[in-house]
N, C-alpha and C. Protein backbone atom coordinates (compact mmCIF):
# COMPACT_ATOMS: atom_id res chain seq x y z
N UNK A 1 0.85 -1.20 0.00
CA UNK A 1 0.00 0.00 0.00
C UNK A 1 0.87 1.24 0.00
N UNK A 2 0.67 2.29 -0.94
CA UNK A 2 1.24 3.15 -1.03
C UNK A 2 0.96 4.45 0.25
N UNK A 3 2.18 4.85 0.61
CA UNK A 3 1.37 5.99 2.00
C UNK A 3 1.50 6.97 1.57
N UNK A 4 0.39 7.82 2.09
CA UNK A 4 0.58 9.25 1.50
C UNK A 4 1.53 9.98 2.03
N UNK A 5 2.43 10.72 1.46
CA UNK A 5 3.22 11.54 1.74
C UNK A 5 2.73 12.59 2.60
N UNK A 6 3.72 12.92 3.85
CA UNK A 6 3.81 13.91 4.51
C UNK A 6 3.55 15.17 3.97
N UNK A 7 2.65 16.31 4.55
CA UNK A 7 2.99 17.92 4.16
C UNK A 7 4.15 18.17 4.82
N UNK A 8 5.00 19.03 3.59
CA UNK A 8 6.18 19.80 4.57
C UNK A 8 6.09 20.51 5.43
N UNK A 9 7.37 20.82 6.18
CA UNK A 9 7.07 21.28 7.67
C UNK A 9 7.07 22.74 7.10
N UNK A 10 6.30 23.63 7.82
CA UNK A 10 6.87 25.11 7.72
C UNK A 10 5.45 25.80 6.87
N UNK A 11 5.65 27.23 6.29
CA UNK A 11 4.70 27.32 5.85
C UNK A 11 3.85 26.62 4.25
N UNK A 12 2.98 26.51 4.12
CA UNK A 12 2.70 25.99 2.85
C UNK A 12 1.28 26.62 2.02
N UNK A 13 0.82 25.98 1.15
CA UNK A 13 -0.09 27.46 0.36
C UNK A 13 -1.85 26.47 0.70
N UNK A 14 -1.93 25.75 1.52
CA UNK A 14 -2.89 24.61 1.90
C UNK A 14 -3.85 24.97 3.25
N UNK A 15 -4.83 25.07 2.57
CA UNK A 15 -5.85 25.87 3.88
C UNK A 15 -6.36 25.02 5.21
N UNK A 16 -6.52 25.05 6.12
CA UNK A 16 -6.72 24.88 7.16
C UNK A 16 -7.31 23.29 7.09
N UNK A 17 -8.82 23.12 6.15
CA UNK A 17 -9.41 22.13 5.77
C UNK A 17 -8.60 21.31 5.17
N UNK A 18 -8.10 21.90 4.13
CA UNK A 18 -6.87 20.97 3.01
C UNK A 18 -6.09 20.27 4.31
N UNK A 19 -5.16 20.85 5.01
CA UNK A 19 -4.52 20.14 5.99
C UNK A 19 -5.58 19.18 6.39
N UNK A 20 -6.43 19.34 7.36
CA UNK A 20 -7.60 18.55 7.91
C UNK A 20 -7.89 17.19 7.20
N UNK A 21 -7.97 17.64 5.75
CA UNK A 21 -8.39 16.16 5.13
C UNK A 21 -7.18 15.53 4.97
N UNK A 22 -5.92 16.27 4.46
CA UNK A 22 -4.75 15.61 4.09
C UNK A 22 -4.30 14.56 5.73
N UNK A 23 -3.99 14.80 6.60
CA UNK A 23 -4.35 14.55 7.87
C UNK A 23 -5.19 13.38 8.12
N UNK A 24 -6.56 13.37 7.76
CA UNK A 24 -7.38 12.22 7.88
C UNK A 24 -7.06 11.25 6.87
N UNK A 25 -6.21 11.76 5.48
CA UNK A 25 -6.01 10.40 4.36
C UNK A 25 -5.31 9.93 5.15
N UNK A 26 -3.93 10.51 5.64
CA UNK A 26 -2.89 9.93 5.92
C UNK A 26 -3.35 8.90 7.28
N UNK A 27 -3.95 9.32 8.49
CA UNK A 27 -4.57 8.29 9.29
C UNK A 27 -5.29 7.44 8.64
N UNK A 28 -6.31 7.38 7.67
CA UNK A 28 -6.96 6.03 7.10
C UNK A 28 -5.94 5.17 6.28
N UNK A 29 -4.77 5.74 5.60
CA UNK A 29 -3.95 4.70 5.09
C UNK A 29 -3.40 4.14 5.56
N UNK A 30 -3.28 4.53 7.06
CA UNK A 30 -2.46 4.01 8.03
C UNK A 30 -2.94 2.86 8.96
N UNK A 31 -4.33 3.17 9.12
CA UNK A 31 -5.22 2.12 9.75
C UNK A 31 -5.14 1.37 9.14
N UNK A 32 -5.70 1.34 8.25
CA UNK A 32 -5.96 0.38 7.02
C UNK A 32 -4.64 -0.64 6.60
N UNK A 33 -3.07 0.00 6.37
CA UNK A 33 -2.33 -0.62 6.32
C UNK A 33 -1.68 -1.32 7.69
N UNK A 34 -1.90 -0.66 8.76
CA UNK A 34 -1.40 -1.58 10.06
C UNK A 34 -2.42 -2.57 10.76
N UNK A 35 -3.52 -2.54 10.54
CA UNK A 35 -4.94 -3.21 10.66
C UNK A 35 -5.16 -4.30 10.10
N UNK A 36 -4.26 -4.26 8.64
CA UNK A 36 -4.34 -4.89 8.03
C UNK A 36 -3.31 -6.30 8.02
N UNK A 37 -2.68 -6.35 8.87
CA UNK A 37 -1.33 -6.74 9.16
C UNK A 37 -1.77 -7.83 10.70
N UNK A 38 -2.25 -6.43 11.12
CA UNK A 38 -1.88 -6.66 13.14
C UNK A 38 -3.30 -7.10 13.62
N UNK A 39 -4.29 -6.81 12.47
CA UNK A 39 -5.80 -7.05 13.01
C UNK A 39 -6.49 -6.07 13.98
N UNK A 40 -7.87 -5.93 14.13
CA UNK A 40 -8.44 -4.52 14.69
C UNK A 40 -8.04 -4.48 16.67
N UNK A 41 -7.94 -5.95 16.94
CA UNK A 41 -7.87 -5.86 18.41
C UNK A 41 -6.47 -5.62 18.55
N UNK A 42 -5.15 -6.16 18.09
CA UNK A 42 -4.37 -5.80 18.29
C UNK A 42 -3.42 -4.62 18.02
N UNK A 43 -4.34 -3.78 17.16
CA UNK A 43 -3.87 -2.42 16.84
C UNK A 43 -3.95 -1.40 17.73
N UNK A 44 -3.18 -0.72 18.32
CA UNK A 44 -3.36 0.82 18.97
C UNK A 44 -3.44 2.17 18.46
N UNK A 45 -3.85 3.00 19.02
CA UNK A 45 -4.04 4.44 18.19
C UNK A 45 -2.32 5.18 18.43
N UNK A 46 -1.33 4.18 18.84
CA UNK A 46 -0.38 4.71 19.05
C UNK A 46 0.43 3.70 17.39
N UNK A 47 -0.02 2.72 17.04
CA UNK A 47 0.53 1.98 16.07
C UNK A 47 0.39 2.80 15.17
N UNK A 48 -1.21 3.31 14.67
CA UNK A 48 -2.03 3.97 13.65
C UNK A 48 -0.94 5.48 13.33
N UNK A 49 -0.97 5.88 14.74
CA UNK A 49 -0.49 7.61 14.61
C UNK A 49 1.22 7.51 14.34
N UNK A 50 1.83 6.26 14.82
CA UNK A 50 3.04 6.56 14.19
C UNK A 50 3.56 6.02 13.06
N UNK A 51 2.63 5.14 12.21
CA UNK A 51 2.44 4.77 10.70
C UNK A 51 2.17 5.93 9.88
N UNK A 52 1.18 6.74 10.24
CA UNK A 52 0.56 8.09 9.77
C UNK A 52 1.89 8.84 9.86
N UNK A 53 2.32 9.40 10.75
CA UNK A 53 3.42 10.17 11.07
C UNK A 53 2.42 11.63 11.55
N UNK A 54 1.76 11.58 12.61
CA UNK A 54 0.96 12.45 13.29
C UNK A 54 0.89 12.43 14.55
N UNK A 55 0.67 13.43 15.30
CA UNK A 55 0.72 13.72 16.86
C UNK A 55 -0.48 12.57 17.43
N UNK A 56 0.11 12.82 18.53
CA UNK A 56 -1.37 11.87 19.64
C UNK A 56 -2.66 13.15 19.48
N UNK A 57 -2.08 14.47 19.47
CA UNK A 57 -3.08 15.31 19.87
C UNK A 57 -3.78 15.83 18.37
N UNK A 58 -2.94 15.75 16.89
CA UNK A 58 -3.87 15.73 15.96
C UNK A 58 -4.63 14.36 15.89
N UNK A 59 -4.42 13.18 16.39
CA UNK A 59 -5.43 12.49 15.89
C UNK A 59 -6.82 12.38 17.10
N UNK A 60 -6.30 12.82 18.43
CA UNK A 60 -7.90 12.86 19.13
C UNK A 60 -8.50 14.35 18.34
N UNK A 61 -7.98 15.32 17.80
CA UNK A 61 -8.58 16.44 17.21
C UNK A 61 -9.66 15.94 16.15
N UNK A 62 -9.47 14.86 15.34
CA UNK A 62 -10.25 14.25 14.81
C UNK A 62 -10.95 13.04 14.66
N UNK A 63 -10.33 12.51 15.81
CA UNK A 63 -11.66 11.16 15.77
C UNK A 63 -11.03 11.12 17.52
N UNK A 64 -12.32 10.79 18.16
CA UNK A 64 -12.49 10.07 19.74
C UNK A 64 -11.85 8.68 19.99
N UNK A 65 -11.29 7.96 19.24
CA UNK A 65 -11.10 6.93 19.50
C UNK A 65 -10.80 5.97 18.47
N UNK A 66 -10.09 4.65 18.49
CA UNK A 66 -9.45 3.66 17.69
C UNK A 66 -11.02 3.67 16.85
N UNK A 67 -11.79 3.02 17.68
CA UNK A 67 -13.17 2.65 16.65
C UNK A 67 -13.71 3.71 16.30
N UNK A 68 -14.07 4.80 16.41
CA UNK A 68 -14.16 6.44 15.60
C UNK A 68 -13.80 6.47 14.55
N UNK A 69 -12.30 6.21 14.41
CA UNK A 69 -11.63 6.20 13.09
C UNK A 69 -11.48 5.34 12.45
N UNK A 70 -12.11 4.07 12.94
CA UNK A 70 -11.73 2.75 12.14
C UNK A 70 -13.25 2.76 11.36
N UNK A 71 -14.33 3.14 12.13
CA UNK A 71 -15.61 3.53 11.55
C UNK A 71 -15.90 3.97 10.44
N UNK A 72 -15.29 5.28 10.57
CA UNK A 72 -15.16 6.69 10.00
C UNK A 72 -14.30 6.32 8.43
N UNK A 73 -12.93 5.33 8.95
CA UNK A 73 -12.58 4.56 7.45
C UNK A 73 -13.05 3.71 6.93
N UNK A 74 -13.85 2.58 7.41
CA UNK A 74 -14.95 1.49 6.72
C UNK A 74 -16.01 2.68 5.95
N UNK A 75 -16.51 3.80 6.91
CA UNK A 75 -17.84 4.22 5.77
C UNK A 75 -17.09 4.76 4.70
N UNK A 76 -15.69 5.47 4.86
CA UNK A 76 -15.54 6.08 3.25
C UNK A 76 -15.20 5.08 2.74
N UNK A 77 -14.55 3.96 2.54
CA UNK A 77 -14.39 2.94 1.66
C UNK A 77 -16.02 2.46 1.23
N UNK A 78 -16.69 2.09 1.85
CA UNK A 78 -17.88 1.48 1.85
C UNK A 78 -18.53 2.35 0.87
N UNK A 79 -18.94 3.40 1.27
CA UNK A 79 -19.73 4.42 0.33
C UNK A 79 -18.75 4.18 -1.00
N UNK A 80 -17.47 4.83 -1.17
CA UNK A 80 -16.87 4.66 -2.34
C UNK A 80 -16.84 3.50 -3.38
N UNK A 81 -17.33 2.27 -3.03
CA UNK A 81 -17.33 0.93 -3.21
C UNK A 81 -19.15 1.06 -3.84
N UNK A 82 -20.04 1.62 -2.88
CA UNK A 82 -21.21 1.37 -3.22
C UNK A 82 -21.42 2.30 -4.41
N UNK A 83 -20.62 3.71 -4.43
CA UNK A 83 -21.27 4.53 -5.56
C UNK A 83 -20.36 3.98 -6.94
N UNK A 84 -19.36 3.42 -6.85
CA UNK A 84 -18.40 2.79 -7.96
C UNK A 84 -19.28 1.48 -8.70
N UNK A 85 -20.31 0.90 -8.16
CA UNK A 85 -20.64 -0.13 -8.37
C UNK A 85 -21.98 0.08 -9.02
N UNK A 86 -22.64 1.35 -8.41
CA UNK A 86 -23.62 1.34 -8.73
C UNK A 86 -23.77 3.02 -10.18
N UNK A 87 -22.69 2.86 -10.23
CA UNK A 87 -22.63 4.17 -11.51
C UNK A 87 -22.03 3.52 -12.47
N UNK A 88 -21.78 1.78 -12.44
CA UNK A 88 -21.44 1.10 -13.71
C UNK A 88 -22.29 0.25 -13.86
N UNK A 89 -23.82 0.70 -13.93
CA UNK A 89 -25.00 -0.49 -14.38
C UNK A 89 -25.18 -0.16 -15.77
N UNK A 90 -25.32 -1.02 -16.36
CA UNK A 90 -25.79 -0.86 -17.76
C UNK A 90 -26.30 -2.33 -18.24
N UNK A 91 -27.55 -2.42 -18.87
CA UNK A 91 -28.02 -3.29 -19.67
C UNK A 91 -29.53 -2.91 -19.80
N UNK A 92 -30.09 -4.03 -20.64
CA UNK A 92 -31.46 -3.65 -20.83
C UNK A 92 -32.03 -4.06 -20.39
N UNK A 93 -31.78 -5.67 -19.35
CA UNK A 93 -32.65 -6.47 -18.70
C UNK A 93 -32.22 -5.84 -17.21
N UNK A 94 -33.24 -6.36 -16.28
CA UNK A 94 -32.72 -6.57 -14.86
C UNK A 94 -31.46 -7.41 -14.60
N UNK A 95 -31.83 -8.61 -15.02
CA UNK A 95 -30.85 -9.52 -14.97
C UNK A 95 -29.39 -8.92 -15.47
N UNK A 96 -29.24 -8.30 -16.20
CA UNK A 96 -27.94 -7.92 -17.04
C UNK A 96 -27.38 -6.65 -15.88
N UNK A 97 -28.42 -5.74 -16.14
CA UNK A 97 -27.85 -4.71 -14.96
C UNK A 97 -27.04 -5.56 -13.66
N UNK A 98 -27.64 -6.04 -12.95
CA UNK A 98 -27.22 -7.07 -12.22
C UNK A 98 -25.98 -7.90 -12.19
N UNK A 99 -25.82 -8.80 -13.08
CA UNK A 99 -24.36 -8.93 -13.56
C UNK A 99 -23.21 -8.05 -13.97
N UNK A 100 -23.82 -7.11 -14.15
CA UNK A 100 -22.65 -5.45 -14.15
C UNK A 100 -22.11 -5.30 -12.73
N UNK A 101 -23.35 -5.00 -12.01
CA UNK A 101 -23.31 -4.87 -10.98
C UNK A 101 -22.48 -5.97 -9.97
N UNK A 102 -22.58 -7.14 -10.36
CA UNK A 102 -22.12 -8.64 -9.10
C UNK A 102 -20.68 -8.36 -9.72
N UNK A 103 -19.91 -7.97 -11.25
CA UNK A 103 -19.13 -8.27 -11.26
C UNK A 103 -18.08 -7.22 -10.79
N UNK A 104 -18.84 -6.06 -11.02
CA UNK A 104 -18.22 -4.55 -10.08
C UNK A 104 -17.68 -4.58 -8.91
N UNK A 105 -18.77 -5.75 -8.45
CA UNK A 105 -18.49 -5.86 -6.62
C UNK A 105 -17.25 -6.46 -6.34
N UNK A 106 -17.69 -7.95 -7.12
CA UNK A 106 -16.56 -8.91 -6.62
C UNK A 106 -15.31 -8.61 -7.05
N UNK A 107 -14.80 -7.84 -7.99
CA UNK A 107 -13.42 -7.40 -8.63
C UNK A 107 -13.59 -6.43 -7.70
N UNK A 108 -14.02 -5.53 -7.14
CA UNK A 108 -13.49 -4.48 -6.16
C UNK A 108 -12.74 -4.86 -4.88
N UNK A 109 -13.45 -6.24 -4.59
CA UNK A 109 -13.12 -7.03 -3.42
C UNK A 109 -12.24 -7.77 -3.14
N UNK A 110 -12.05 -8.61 -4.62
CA UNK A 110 -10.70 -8.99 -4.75
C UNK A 110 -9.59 -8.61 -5.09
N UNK A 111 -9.52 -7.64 -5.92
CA UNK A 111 -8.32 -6.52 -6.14
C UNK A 111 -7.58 -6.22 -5.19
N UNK A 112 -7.67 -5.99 -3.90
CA UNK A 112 -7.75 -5.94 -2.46
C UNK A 112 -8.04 -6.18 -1.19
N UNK A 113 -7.82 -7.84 -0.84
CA UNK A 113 -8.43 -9.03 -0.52
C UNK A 113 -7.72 -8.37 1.24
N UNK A 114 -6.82 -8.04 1.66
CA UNK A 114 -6.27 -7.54 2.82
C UNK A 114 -7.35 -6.81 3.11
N UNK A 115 -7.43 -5.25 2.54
CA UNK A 115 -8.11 -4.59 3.12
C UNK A 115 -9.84 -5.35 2.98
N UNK A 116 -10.04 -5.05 2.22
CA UNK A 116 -11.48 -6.13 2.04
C UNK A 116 -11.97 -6.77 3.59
N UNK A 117 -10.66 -7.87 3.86
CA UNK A 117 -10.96 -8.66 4.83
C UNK A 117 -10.73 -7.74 6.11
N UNK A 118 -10.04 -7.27 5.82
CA UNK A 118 -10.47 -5.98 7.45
C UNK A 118 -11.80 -5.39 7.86
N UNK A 119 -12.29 -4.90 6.69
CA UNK A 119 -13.51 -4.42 6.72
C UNK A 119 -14.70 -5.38 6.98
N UNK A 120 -14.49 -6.70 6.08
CA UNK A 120 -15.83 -7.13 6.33
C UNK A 120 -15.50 -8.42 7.57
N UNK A 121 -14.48 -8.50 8.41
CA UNK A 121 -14.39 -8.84 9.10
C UNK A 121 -13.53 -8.17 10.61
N UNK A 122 -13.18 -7.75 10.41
CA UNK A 122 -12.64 -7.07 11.14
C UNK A 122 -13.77 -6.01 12.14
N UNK A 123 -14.81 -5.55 11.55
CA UNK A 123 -15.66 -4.74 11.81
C UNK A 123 -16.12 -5.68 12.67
N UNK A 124 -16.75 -6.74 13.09
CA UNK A 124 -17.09 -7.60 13.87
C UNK A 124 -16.19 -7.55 15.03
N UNK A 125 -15.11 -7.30 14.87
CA UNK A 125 -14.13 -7.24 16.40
C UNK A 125 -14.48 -5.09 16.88
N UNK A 126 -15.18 -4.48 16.08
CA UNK A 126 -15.06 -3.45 16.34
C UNK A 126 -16.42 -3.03 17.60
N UNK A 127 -17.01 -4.02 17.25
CA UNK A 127 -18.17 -3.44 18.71
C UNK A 127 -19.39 -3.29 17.99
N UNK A 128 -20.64 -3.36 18.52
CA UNK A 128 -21.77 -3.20 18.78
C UNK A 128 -21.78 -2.22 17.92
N UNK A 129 -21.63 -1.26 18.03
CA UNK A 129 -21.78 0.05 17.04
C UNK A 129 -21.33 0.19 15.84
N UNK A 130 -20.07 -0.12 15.59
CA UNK A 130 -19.72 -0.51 14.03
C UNK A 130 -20.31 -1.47 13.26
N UNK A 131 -20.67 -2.46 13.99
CA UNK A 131 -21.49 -3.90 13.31
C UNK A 131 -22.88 -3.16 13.12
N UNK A 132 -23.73 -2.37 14.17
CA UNK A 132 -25.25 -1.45 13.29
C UNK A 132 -24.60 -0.72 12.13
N UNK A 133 -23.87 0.04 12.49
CA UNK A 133 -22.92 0.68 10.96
C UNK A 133 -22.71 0.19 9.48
N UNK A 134 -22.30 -1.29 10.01
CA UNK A 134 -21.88 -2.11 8.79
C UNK A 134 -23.64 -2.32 7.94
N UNK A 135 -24.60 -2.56 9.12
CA UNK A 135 -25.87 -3.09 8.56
C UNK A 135 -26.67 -1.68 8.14
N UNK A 136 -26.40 -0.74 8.41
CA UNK A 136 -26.90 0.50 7.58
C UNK A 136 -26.04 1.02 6.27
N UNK A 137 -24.68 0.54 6.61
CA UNK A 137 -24.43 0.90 5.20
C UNK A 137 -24.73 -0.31 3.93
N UNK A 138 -24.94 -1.90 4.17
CA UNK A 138 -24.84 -2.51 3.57
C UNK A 138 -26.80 -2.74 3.11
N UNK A 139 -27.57 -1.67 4.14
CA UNK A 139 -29.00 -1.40 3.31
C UNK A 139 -28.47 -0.52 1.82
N UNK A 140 -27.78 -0.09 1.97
CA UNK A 140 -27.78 0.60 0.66
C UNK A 140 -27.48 -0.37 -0.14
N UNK A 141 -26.76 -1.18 -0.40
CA UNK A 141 -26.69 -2.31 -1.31
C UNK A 141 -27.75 -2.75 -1.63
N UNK A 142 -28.78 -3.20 -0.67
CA UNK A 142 -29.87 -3.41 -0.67
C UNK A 142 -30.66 -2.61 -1.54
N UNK A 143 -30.91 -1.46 -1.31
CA UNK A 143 -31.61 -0.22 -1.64
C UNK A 143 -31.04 -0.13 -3.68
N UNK A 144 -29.57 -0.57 -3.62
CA UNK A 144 -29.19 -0.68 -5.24
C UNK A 144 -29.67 -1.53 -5.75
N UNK A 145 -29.97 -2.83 -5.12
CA UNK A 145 -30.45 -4.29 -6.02
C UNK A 145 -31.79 -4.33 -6.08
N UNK A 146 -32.56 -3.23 -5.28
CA UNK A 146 -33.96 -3.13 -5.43
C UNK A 146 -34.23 -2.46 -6.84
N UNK A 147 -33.67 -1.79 -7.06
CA UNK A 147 -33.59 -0.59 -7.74
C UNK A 147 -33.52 -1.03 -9.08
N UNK A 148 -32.29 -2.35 -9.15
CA UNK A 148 -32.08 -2.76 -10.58
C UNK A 148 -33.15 -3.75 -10.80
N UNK A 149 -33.82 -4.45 -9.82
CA UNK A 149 -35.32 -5.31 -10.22
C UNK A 149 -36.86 -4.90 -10.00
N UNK A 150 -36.45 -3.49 -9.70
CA UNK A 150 -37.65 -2.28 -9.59
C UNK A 150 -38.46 -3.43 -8.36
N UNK A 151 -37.96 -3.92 -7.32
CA UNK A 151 -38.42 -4.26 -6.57
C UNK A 151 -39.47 -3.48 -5.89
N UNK A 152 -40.80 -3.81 -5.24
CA UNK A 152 -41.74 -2.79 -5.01
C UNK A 152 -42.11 -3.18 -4.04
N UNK A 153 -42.51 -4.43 -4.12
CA UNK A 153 -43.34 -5.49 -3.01
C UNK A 153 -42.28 -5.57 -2.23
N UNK A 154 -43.39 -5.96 -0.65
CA UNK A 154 -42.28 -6.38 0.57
C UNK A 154 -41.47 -7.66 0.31
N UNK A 155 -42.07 -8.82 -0.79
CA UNK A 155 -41.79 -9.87 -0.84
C UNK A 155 -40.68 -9.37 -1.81
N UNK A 156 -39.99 -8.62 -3.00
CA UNK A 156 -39.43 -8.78 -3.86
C UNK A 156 -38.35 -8.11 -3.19
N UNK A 157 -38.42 -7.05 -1.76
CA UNK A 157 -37.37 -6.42 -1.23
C UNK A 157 -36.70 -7.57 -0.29
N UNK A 158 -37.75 -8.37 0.43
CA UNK A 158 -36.89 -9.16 1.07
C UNK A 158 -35.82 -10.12 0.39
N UNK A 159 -36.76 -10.48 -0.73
CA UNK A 159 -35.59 -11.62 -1.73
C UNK A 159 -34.15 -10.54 -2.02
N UNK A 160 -34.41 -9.31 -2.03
CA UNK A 160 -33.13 -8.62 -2.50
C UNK A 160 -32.34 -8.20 -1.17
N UNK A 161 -32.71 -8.24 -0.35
CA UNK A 161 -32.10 -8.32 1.43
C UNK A 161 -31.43 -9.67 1.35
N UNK A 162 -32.14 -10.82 0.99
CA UNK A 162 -31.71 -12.26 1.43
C UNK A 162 -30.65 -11.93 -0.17
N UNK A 163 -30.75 -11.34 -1.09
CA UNK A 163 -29.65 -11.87 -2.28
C UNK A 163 -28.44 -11.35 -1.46
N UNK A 164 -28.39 -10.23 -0.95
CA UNK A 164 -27.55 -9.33 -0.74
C UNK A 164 -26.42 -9.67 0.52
N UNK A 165 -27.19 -10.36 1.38
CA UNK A 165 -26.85 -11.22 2.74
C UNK A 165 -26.00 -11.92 2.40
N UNK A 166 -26.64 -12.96 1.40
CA UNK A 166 -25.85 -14.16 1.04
C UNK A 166 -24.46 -14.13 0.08
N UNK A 167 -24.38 -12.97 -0.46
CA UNK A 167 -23.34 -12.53 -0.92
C UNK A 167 -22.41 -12.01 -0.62
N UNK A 168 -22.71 -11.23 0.60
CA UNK A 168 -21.68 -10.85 1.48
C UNK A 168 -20.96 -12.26 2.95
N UNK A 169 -21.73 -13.14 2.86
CA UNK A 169 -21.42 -14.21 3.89
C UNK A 169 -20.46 -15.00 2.81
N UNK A 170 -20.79 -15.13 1.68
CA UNK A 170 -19.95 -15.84 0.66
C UNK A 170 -18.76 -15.03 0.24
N UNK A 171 -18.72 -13.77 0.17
CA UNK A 171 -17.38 -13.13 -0.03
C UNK A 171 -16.58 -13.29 1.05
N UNK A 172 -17.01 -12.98 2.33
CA UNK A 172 -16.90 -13.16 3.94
C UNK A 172 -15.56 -14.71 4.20
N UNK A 173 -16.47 -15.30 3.48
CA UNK A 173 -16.11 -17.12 3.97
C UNK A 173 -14.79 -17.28 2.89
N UNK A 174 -14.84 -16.73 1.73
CA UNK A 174 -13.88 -16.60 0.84
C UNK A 174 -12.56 -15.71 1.43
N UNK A 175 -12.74 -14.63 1.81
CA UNK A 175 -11.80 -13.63 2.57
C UNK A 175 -11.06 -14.46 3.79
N UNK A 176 -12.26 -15.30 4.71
CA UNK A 176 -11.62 -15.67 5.62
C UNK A 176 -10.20 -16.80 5.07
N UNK A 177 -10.81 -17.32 3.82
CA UNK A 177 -10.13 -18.62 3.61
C UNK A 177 -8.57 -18.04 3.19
N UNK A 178 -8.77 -16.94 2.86
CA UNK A 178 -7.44 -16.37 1.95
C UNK A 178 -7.30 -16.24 0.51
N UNK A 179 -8.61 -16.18 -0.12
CA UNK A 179 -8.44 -17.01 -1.59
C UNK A 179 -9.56 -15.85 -2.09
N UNK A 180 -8.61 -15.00 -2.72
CA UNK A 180 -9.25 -14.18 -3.71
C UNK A 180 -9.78 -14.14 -5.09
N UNK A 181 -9.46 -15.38 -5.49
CA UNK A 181 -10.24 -16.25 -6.56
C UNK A 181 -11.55 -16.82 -6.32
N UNK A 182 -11.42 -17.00 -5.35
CA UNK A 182 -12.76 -17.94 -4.73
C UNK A 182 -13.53 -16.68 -5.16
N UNK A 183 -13.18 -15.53 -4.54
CA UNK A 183 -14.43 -14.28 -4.68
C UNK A 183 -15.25 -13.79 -5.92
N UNK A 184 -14.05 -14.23 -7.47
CA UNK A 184 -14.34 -13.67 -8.31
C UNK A 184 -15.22 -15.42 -9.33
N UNK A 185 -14.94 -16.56 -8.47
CA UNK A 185 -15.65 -17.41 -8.89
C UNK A 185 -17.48 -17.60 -8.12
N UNK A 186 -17.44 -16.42 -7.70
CA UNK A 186 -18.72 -16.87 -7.02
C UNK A 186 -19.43 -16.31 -7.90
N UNK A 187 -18.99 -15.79 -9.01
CA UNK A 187 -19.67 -14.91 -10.20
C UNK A 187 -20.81 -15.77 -10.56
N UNK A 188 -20.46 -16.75 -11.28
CA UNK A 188 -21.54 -17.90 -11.76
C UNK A 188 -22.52 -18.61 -11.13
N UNK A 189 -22.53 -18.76 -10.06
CA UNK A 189 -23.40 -19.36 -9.28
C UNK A 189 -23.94 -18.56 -8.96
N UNK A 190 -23.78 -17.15 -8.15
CA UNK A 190 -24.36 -16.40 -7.60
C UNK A 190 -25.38 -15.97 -8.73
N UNK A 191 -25.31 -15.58 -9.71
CA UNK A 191 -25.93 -15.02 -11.04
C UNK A 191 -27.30 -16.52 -10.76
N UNK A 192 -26.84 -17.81 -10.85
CA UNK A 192 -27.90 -18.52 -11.18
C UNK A 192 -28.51 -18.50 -10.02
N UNK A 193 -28.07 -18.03 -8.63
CA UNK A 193 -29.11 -17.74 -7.35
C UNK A 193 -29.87 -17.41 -7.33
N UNK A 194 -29.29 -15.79 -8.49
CA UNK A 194 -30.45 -14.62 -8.65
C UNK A 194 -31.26 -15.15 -9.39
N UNK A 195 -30.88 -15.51 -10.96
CA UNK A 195 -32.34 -16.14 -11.83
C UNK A 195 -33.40 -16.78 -10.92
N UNK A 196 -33.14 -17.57 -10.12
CA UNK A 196 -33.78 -18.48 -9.36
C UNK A 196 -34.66 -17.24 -8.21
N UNK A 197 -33.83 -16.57 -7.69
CA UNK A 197 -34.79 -16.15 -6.27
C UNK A 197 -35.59 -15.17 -6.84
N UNK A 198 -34.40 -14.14 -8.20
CA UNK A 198 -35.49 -12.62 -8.35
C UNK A 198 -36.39 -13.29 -9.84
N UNK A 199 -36.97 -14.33 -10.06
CA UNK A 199 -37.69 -14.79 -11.47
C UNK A 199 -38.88 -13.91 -11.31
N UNK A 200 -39.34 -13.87 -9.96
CA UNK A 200 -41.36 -13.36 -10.06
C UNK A 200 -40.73 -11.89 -10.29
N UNK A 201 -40.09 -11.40 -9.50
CA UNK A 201 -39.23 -9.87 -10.27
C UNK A 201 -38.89 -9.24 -11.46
């Protein structure tokens, strides 16, 4: 993983915010790359901040705590993942949109099978609150696969809750195994899941 480079010391032409965000990349690449390594329980906000190359006192300036910021980096990956996936639908059927869509996912996931597995496991060692987190951001997935089978009915949203579940427990079980192939072979089957569950759709 590439780290973002330090701002130089001294003055520079970068406004207050600019610092602020530059600041927060550099802590999420840092989580993300020592997290990724050491796992969420055995990481400290003292591992994170001296990977980053940042004070103890800029990083409570912006997040309260290890899980604050470990949060705070699952939703921007997460969101970034959901709008990447869902701004490359194209076809004329449901079904086709769909396969745009499954194959968007699973190449996003495996491209980057470390971080991947931090997130969708790792978040489970993060607490009670990140795990509701994980299940509000992963309604939006939900909320996309409705969307591509113009799901309406309670019955056609739940089948797209249960598609959506089962795809993430199967990427999940793949991540755990180590095998980032496995992820991009669940292409085919998963596709004949859908024919099968979304048909009245």
């Amino acid at each position: 993983m590439t780290a973002t480079p330090r701002l130089r010391p001294g003055r520079h032409q970068l406004s207050r915010d600019e610092v602020r965000a530059h600041q927060i990349t550099r802590i999420f690449t840092a989580l993300e790359e020592v997290m990724s390594d050491k796992g969420y329980l055995e990481t400290s906000v003292a591992d994170v901040i001296k990977a980053a190359g940042v004070s103890r006192q800029t990083f409570y300036e912006l997040f309260s705590s290890k899980q604050d910021c470990f949060v705070a980096s699952y939703t921007r990956r997460q969101e970034s993942l959901i709008t990447r996936v869902l701004d490359r639908l194209s076809g004329d059927t449901a079904m086709e949109r769909f396969a745009v869509l499954l194959r968007a996912y699973l190449w996003s996931i495996a491209e980057c099978p470390g971080r991947s597995r931090l997130y969708l496991v790792g978040v489970y060692a993060a607490g009670s609150e990140a795990i509701a987190h994980r299940l509000e951001l992963q309604q939006q997935f939900v909320d996309g696969v409705a969307g591509v089978f113009d799901a309406t009915t309670e019955q056609d949203r739940f089948n797209c809750w249960t598609l959506v579940a089962a795809v993430s427990t199967m990427v999940t079980n793949a991540l755990l195994a180590d095998d980032a192939d496995a992820v991009l072979e669940l292409y085919d089957p998963v596709l004949a899941m859908t024919r099968q569950l979304m048909a009245p759709a």
